[in-house]
C-alpha atoms as a PDB file:
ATOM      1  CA  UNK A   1      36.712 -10.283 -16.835  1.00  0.00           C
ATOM      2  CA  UNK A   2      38.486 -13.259 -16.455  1.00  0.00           C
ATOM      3  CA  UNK A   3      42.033 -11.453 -15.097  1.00  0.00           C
ATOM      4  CA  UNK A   4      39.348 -10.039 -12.523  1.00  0.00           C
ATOM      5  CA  UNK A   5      37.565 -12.741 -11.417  1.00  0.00           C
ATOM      6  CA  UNK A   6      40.845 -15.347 -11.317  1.00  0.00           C
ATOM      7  CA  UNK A   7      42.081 -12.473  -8.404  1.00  0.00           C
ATOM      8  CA  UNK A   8      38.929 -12.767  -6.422  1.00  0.00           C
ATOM      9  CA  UNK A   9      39.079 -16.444  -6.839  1.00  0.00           C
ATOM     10  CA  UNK A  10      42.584 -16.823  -5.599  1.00  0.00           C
ATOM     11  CA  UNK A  11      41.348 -14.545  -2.130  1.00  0.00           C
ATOM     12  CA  UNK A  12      38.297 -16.718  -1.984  1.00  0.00           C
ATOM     13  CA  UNK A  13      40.362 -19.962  -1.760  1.00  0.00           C
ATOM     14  CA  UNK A  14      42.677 -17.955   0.810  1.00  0.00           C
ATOM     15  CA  UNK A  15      39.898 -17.293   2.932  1.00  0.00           C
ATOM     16  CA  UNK A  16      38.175 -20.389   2.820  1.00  0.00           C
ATOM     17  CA  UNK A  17      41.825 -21.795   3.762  1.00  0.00           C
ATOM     18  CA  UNK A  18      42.211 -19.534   6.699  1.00  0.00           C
ATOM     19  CA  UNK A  19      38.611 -20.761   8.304  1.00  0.00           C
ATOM     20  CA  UNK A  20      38.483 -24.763   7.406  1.00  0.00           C
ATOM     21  CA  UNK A  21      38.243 -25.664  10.933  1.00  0.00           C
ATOM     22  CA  UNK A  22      36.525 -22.197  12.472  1.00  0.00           C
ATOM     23  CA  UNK A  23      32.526 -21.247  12.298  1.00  0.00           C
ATOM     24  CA  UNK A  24      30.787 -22.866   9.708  1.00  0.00           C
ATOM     25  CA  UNK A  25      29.054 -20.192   8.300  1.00  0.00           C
ATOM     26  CA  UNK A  26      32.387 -18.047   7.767  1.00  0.00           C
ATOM     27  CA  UNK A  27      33.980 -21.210   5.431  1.00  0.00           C
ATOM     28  CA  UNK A  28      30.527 -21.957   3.886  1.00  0.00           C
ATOM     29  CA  UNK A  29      30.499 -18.332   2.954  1.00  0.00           C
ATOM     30  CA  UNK A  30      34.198 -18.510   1.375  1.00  0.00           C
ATOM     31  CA  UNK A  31      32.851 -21.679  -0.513  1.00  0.00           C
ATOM     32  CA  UNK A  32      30.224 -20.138  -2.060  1.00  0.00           C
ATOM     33  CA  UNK A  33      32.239 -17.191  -3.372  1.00  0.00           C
ATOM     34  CA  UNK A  34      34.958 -19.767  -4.199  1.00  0.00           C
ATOM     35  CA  UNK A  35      32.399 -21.158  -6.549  1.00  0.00           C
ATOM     36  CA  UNK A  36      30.957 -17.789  -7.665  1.00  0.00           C
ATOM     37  CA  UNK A  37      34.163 -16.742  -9.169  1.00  0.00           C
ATOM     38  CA  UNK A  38      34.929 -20.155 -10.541  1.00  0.00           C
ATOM     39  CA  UNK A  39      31.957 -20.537 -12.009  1.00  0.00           C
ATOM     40  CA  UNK A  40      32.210 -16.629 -13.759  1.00  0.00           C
ATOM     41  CA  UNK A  41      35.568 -17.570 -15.267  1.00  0.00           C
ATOM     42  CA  UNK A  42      34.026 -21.296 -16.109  1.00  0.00           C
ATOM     43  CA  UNK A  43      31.330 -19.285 -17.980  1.00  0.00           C
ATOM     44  CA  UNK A  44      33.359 -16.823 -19.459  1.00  0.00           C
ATOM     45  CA  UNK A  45      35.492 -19.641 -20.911  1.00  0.00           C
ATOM     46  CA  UNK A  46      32.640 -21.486 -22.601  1.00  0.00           C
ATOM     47  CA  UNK A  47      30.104 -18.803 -23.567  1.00  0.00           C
ATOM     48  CA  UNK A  48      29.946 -18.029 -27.635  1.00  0.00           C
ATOM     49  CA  UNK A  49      29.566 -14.989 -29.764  1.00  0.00           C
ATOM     50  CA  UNK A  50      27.073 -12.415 -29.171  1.00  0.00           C
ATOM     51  CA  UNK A  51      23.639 -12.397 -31.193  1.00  0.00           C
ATOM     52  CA  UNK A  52      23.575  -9.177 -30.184  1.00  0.00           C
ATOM     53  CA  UNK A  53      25.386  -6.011 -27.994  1.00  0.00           C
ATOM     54  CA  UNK A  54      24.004  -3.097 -26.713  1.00  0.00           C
ATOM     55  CA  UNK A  55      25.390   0.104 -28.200  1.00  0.00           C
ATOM     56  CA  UNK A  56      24.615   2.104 -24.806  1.00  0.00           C
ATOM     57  CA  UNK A  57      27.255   4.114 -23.501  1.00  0.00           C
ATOM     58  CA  UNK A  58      25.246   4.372 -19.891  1.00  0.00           C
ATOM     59  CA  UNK A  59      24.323   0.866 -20.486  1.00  0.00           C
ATOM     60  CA  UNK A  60      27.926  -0.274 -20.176  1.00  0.00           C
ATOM     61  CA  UNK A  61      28.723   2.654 -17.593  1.00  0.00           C
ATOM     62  CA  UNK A  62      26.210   0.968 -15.086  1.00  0.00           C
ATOM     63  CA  UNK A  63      27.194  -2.292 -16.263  1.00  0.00           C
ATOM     64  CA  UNK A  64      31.434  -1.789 -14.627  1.00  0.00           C
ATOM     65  CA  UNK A  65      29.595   0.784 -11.954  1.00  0.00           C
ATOM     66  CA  UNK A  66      27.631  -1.978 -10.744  1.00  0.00           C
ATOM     67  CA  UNK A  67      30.106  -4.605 -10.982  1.00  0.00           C
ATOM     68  CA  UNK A  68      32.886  -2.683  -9.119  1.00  0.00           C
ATOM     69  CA  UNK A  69      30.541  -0.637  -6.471  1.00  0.00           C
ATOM     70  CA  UNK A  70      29.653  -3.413  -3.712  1.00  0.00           C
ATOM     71  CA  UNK A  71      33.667  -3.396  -3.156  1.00  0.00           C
ATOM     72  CA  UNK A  72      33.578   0.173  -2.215  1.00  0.00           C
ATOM     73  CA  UNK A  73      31.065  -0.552   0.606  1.00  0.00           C
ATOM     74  CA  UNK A  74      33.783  -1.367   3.395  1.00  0.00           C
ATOM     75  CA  UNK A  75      35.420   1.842   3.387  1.00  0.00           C
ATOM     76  CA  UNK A  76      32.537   3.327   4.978  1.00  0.00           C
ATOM     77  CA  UNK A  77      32.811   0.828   8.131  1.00  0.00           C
ATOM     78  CA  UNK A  78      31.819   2.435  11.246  1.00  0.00           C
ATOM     79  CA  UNK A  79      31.289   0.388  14.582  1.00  0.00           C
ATOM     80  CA  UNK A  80      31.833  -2.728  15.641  1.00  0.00           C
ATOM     81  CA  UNK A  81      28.682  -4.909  14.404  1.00  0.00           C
ATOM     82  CA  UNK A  82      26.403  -6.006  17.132  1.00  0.00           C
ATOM     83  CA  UNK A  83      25.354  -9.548  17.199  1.00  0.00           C
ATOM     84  CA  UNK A  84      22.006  -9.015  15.713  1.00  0.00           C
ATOM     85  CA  UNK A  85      24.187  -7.001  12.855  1.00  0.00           C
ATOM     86  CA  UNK A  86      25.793 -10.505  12.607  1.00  0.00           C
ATOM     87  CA  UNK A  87      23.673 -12.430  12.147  1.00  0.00           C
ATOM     88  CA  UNK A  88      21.818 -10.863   9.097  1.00  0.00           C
ATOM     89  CA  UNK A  89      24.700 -10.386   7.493  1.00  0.00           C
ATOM     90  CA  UNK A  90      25.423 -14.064   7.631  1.00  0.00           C
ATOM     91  CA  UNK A  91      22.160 -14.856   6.441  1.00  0.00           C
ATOM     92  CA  UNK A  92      21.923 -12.561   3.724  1.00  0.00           C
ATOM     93  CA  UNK A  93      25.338 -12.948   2.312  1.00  0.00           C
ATOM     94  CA  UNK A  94      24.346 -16.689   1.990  1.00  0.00           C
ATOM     95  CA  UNK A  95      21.366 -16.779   0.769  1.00  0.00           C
ATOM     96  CA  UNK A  96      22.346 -13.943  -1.871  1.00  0.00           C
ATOM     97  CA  UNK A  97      25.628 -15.918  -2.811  1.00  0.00           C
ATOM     98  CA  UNK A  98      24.334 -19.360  -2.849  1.00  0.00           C
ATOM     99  CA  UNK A  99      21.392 -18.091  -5.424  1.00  0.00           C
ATOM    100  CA  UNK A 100      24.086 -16.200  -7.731  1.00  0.00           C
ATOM    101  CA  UNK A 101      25.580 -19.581  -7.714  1.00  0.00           C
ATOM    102  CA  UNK A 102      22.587 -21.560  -9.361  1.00  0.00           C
ATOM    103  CA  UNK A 103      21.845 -18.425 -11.047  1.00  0.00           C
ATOM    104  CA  UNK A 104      24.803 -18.497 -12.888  1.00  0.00           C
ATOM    105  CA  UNK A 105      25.217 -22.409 -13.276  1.00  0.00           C
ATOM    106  CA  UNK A 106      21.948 -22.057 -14.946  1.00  0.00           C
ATOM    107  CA  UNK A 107      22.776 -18.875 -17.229  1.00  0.00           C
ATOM    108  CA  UNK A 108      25.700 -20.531 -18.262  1.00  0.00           C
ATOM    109  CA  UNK A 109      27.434 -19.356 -22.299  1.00  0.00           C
ATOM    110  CA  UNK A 110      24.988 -16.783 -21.811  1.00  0.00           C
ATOM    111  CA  UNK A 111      27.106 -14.909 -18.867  1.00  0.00           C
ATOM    112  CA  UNK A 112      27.887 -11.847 -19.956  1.00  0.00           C
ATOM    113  CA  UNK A 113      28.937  -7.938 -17.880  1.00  0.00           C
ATOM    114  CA  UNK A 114      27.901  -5.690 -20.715  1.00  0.00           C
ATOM    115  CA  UNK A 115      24.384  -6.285 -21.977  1.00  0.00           C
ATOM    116  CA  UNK A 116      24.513  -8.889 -25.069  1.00  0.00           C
ATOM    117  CA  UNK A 117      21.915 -11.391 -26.332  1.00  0.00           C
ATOM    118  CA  UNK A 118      22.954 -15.341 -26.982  1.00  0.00           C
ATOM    119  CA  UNK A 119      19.711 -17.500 -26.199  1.00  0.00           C
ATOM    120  CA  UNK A 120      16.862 -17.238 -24.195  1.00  0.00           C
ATOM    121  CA  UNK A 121      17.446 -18.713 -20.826  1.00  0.00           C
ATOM    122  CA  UNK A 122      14.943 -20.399 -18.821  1.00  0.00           C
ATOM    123  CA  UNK A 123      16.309 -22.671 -16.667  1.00  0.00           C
ATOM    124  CA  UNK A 124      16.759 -22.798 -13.275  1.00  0.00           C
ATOM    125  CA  UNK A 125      15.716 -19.712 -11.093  1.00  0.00           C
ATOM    126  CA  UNK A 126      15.223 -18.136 -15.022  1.00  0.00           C
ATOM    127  CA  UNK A 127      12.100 -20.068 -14.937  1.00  0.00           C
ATOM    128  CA  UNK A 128      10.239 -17.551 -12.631  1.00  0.00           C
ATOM    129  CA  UNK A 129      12.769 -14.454 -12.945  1.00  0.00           C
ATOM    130  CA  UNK A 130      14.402 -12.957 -15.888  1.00  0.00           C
ATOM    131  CA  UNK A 131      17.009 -11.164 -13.739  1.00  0.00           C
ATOM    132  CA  UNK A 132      17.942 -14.085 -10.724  1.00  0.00           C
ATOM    133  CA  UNK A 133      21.488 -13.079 -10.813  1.00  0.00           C
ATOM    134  CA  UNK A 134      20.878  -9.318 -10.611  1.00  0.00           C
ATOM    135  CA  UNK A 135      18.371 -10.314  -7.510  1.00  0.00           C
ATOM    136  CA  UNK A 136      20.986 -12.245  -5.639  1.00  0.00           C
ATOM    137  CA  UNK A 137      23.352  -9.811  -5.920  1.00  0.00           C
ATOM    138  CA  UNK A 138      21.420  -7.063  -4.103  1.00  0.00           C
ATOM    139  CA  UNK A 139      20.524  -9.338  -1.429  1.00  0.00           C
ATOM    140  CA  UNK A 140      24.076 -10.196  -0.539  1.00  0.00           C
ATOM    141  CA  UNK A 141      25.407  -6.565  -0.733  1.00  0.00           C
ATOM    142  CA  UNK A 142      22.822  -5.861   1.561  1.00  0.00           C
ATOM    143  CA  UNK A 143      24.075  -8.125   3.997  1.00  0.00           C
ATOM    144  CA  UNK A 144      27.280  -6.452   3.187  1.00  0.00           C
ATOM    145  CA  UNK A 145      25.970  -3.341   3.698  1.00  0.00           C
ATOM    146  CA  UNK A 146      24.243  -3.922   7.179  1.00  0.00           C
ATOM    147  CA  UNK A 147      27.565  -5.209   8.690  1.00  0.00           C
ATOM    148  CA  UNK A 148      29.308  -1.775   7.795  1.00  0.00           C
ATOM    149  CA  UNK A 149      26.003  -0.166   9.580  1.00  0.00           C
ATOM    150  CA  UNK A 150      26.192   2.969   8.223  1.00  0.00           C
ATOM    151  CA  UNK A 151      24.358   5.739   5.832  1.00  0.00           C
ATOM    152  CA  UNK A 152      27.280   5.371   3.376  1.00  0.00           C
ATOM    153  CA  UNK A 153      27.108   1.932   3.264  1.00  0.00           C
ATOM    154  CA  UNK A 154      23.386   2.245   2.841  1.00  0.00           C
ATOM    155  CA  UNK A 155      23.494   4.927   0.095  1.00  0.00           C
ATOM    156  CA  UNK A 156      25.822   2.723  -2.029  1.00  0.00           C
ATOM    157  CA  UNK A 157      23.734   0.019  -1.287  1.00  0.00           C
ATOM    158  CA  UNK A 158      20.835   1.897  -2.751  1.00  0.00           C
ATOM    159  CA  UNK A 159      23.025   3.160  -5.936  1.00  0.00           C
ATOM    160  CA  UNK A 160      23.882  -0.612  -6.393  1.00  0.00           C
ATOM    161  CA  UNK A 161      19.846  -1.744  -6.646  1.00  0.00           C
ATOM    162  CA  UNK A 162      19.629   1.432  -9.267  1.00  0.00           C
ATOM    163  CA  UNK A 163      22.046   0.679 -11.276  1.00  0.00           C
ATOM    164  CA  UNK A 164      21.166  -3.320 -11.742  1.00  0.00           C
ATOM    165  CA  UNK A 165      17.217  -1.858 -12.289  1.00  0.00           C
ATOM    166  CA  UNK A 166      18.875  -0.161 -15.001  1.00  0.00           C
ATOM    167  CA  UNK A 167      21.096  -3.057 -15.970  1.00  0.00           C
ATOM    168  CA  UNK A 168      18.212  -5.055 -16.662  1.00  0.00           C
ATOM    169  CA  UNK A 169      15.882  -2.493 -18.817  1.00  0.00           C
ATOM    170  CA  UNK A 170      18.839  -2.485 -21.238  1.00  0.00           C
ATOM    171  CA  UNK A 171      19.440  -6.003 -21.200  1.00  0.00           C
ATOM    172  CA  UNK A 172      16.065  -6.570 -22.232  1.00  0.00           C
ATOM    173  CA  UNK A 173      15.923  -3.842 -24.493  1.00  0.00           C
ATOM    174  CA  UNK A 174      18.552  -5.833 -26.639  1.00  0.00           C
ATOM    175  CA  UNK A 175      16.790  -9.021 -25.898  1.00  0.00           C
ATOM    176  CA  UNK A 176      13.773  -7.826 -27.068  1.00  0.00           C
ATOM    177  CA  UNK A 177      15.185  -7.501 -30.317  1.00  0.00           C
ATOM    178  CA  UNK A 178      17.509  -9.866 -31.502  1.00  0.00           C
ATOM    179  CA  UNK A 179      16.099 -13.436 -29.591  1.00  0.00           C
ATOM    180  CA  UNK A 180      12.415 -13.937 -30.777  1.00  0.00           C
ATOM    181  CA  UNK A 181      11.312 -16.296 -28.114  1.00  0.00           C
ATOM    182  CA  UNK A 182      12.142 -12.867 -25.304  1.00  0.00           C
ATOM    183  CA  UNK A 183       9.037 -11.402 -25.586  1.00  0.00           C
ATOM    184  CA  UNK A 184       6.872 -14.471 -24.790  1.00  0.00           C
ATOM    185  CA  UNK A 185       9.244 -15.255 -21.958  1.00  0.00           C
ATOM    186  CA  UNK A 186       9.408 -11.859 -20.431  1.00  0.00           C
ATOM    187  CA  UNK A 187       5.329 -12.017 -20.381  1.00  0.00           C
ATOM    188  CA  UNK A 188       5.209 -15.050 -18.365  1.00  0.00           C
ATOM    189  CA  UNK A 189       8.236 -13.916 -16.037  1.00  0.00           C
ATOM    190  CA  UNK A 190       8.593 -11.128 -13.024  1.00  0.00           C
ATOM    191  CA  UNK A 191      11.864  -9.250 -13.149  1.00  0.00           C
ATOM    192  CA  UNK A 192      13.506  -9.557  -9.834  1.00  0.00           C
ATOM    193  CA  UNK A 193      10.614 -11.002  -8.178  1.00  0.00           C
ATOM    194  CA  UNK A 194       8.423 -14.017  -9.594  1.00  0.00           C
ATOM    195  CA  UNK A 195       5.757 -12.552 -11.597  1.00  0.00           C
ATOM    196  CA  UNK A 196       1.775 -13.479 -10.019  1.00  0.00           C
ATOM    197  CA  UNK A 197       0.610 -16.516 -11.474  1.00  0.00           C
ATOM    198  CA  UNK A 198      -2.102 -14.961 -13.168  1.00  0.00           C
ATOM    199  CA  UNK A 199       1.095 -13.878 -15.641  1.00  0.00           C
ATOM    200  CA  UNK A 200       2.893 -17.200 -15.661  1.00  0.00           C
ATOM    201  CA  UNK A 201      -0.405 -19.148 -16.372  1.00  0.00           C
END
């Protein structure tokens, strides 16, 4: 993962060097993903052994279909995007990106693709979600997927949230199992969404 991520690092930091100067929102956007990658191979560095690793073939299947599948998006680019296209693509690429960001600053050692258990996280947006980084994601490749504008882009859009719903069951699945203090913190916490505070109280 690290290989990977050092790549889309390098084309972040080209981006973000090819707007200093232009529309805000374009460079903050190449920030954010500057720090996104940085902060996956920062993780990746630090994290320890696994408590714990899911044996699921379709487990780790949707894990690298997930992972890879919001890059496929472009290709189905039809028209120009209108302004109003814009616009919520700006908005949702940065508000998806800049919560991956804390999402993953808070997660931490415990990064990992394929679905492994190291310690129960509940720190930052973990405190009301079990799955922030999961949530994040789909809201950026949205935005992604409204600039493209079209069914395709839609449909993958729609495989995407599927496959990180599925993500998640087996995450927890192997949670569930080998970190005690899971089950406790899944009953207090939503999974993409914050749970109603009838749960959390």
């Amino acid at each position: 993962m690290i290989p990977a991520a050092t790549v889309m690092l390098v084309l972040a930091m080209i981006a973000f060097t090819r707007n200093i100067g232009g529309d805000p929102m374009r460079w903050t956007s190449a920030v954010l993903t500057c720090a996104f990658y940085g902060l996956i191979i920062w993780c990746y560095v630090r994290r320890g052994p696994a408590v714990a690793t899911s044996r699921s073939v379709t487990g780790y299947v949707a894990a690298v279909a997930g992972t890879l599948l919001p890059f496929t998006i472009p290709m189905f680019r039809g028209a120009a995007p209108a302004a109003g296209q814009v616009y919520a693509t700006t908005v949702l690429v940065l508000a998806g990106t800049a919560w991956e960001v804390w999402s993953l600053r808070s997660l931490g050692r415990s990064l990992s693709i394929i679905a492994q258990a190291r310690e129960v996280v509940d720190r930052g947006p973990y405190r009301w979600i079990r799955h922030p980084l999961y949530a994040g994601e789909i809201v950026s490749v949205l935005g992604i997927a409204i600039s493209v504008g079209t069914p395709g882009a839609f449909a993958v859009w729609l495989t995407f949230c599927g496959l990180q719903a599925y993500r998640a069951l087996r995450e927890e699945e192997i949670l569930l199992q080998a970190l005690p203090g899971y089950r406790a913190y899944r009953a207090r916490t939503g999974a993409l969404f914050p749970a109603p505070a009838r749960r959390r109280g």
